[in-house]
Protein backbone atom coordinates (compact mmCIF):
# COMPACT_ATOMS: atom_id res chain seq x y z
CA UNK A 1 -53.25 -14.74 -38.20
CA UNK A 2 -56.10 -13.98 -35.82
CA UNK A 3 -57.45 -10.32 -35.62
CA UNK A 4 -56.03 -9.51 -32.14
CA UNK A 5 -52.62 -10.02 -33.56
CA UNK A 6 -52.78 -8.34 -36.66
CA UNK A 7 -54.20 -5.53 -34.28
CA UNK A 8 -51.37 -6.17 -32.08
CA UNK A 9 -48.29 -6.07 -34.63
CA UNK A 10 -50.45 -3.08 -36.54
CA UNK A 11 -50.43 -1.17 -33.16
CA UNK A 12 -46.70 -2.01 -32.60
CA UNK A 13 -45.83 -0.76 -36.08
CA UNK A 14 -46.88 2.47 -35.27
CA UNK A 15 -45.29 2.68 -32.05
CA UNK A 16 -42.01 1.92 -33.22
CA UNK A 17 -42.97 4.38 -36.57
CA UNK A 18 -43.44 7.32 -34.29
CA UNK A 19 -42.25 6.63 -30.58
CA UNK A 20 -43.63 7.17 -27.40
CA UNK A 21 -44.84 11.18 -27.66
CA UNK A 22 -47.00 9.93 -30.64
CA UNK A 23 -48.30 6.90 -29.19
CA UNK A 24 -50.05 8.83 -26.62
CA UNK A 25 -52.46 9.76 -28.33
CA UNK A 26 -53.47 6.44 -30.14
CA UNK A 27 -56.81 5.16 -29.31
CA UNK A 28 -58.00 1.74 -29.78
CA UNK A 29 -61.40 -0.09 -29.23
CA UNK A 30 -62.58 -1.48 -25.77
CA UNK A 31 -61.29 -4.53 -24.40
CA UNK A 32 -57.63 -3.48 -26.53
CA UNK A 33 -54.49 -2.21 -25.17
CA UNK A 34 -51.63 -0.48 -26.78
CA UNK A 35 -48.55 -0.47 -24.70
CA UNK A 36 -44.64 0.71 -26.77
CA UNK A 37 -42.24 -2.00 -27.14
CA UNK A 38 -39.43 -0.16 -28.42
CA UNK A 39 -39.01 3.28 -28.90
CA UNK A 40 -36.37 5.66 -31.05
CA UNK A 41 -35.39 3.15 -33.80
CA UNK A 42 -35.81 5.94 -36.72
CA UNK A 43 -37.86 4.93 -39.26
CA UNK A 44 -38.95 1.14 -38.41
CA UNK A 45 -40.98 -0.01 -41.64
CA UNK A 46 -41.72 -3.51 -41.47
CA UNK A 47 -41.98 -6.56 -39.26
CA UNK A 48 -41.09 -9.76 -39.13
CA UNK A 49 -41.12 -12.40 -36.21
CA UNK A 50 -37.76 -14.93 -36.33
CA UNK A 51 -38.64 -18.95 -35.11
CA UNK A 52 -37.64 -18.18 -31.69
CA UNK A 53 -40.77 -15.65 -31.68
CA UNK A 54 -37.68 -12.59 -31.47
CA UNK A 55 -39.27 -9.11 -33.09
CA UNK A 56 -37.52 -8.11 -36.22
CA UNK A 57 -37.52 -4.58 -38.00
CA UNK A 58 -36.62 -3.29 -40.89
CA UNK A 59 -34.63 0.62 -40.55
CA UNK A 60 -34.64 1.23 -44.21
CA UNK A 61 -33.30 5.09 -43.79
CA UNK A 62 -30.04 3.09 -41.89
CA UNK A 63 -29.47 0.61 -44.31
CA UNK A 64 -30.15 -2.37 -42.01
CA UNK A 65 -32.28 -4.77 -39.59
CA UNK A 66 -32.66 -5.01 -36.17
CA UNK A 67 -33.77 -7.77 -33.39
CA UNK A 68 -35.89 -6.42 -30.83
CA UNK A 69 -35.16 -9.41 -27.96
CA UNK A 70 -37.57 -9.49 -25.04
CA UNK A 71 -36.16 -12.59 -23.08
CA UNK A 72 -38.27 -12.36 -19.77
CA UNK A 73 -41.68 -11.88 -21.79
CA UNK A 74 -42.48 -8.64 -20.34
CA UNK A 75 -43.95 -6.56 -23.26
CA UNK A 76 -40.76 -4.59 -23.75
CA UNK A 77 -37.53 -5.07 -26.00
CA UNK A 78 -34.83 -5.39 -23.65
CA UNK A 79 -31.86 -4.58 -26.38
CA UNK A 80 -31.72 -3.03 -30.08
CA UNK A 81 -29.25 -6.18 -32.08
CA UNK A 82 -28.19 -5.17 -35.40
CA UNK A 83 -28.55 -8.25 -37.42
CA UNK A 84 -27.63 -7.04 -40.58
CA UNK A 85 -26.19 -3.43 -41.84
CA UNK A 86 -25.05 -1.77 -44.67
CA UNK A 87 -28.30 -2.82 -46.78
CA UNK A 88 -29.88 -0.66 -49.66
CA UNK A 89 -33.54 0.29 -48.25
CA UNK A 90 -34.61 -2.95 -46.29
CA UNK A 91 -37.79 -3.67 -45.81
CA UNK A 92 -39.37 -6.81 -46.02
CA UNK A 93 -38.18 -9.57 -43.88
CA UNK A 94 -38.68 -13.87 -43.62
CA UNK A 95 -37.61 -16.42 -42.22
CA UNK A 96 -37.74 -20.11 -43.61
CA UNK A 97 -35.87 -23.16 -43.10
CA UNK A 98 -33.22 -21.53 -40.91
CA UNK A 99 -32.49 -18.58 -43.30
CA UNK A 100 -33.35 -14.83 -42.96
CA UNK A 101 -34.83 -13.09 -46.26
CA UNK A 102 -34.54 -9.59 -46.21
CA UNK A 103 -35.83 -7.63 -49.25
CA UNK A 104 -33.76 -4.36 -50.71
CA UNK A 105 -35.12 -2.03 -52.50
CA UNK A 106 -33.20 -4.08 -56.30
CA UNK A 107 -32.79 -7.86 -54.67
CA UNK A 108 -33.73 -10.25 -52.54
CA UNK A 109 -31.00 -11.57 -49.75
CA UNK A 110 -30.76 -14.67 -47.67
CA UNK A 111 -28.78 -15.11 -44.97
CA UNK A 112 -28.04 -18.20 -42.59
CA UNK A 113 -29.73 -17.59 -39.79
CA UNK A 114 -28.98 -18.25 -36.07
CA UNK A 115 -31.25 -18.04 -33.91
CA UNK A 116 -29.96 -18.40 -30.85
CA UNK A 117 -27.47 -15.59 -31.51
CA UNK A 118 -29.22 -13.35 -33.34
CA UNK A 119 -26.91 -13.42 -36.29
CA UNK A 120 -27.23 -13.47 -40.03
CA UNK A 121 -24.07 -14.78 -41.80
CA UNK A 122 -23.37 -15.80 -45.39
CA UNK A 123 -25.74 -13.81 -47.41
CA UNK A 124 -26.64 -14.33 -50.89
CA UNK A 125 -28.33 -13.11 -53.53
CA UNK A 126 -31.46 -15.10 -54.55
CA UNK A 127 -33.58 -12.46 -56.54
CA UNK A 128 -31.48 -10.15 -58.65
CA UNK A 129 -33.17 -7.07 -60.84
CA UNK A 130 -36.10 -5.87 -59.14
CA UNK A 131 -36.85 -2.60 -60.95
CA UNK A 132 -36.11 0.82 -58.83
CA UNK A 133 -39.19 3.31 -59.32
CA UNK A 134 -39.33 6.26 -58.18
CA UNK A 135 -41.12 6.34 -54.43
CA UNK A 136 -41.84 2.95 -54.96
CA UNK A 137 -38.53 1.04 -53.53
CA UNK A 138 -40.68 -1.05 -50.97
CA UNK A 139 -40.16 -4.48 -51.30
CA UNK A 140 -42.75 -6.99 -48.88
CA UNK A 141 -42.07 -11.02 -49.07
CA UNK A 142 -43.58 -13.69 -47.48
CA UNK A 143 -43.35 -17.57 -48.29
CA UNK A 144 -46.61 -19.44 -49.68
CA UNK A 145 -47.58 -22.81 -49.05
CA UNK A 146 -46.11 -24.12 -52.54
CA UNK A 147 -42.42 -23.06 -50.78
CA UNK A 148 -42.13 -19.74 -53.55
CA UNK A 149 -41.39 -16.82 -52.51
CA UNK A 150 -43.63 -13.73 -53.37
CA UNK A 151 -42.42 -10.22 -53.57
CA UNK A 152 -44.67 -7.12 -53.98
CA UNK A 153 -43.38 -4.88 -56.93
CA UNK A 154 -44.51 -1.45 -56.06
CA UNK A 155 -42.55 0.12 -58.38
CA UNK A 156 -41.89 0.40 -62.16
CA UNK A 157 -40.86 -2.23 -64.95
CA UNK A 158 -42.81 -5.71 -64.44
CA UNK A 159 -44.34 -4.94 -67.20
CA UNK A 160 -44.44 -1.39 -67.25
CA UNK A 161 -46.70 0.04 -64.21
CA UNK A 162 -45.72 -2.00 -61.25
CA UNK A 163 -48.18 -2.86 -58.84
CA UNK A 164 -47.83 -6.19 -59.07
CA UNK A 165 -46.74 -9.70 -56.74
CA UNK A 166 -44.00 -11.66 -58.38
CA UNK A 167 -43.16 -15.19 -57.38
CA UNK A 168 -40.18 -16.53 -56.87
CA UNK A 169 -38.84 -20.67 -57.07
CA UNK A 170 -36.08 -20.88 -55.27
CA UNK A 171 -35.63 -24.67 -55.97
CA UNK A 172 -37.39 -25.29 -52.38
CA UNK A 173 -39.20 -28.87 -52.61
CA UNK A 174 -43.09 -26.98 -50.60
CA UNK A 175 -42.37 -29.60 -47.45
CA UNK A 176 -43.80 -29.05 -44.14
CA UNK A 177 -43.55 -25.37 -43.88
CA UNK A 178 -42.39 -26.03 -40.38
CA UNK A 179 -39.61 -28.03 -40.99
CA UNK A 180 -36.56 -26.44 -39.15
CA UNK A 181 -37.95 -23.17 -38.37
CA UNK A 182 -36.04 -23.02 -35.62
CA UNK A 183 -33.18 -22.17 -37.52
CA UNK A 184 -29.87 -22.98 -36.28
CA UNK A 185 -29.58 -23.06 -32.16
């Protein structure tokens, strides 16, 4: 991920944490722009982008996560689609093979994923037991190269202490990482 996007999607996070009043008064270095995307979500926490290159967000305070569509390409969500609802604490979010991950604050979920509709359907379980700790219910995830899923444990009980990245096999041969990311149309 090049800088000016990891500036980009850090500068968007912060937007969509705080809304438009707050992002008023965000600086950033010459040659950068900071423009909101989306605005009074409550409580975004984490990003994800779905094959289709559709925003995602996690509202962990409302239990679930939203697609931020911008069809015409014009810097700004056109629509707020709940994707999934009634979640404990989402936060982290991918996408592989044409599922949706979405990490709670005690599991791991994947969905089917359609892209084309913005829809989630048959969800399961994948990672059971992560260990609730105190403040620490955050849950990031992203897929390596060797097709395993990693999952930060920020809180207690993996050994005792936390702070620690699990991995996951979820009986994925590691393939071309591409294959099918465009979910199902």
């Amino acid at each position: 991920m090049s800088s000016i996007t990891t500036w980009r999607l850090a500068a968007l996070l912060v937007l969509l944490s705080f809304g438009l009043a707050d992002a008023q008064e965000i600086t950033v270095p010459a040659g950068f722009r900071i423009d909101v995307f989306a605005e009074k979500l409550g409580g975004a926490r984490a990003l994800a982008v779905d094959p289709n290159g559709v925003l995602f967000v996690s509202i962990s305070a409302q239990g679930r996560v939203v697609a931020l569509p911008d069809p015409r390409g014009v810097g700004r969500a056109s629509d707020v689609v709940t994707v999934v609802k009634d979640l404990d604490l989402p936060h982290g979010m991918a996408f592989r093979r044409g599922y949706l991950y979405i990490a709670e604050t005690g599991r791991i979920v994947r969905y089917r994923y359609h892209a084309k509709t913005q829809t989630a359907v048959e969800p399961t379980v994948v990672v059971a037991g992560l260990p609730y700790g105190a403040h620490h219910w955050t849950r990031a995830i992203a897929f390596g190269r060797d097709g395993k899923l990693y999952i930060s444990n920020n809180g207690f009980g993996f050994p005792p202490g936390g702070g620690q990245i699990v991995r996951a096999d979820l009986g994925e041969a590691p393939g071309d990482e591409h294959e099918d990311e465009q979910g199902d149309q």
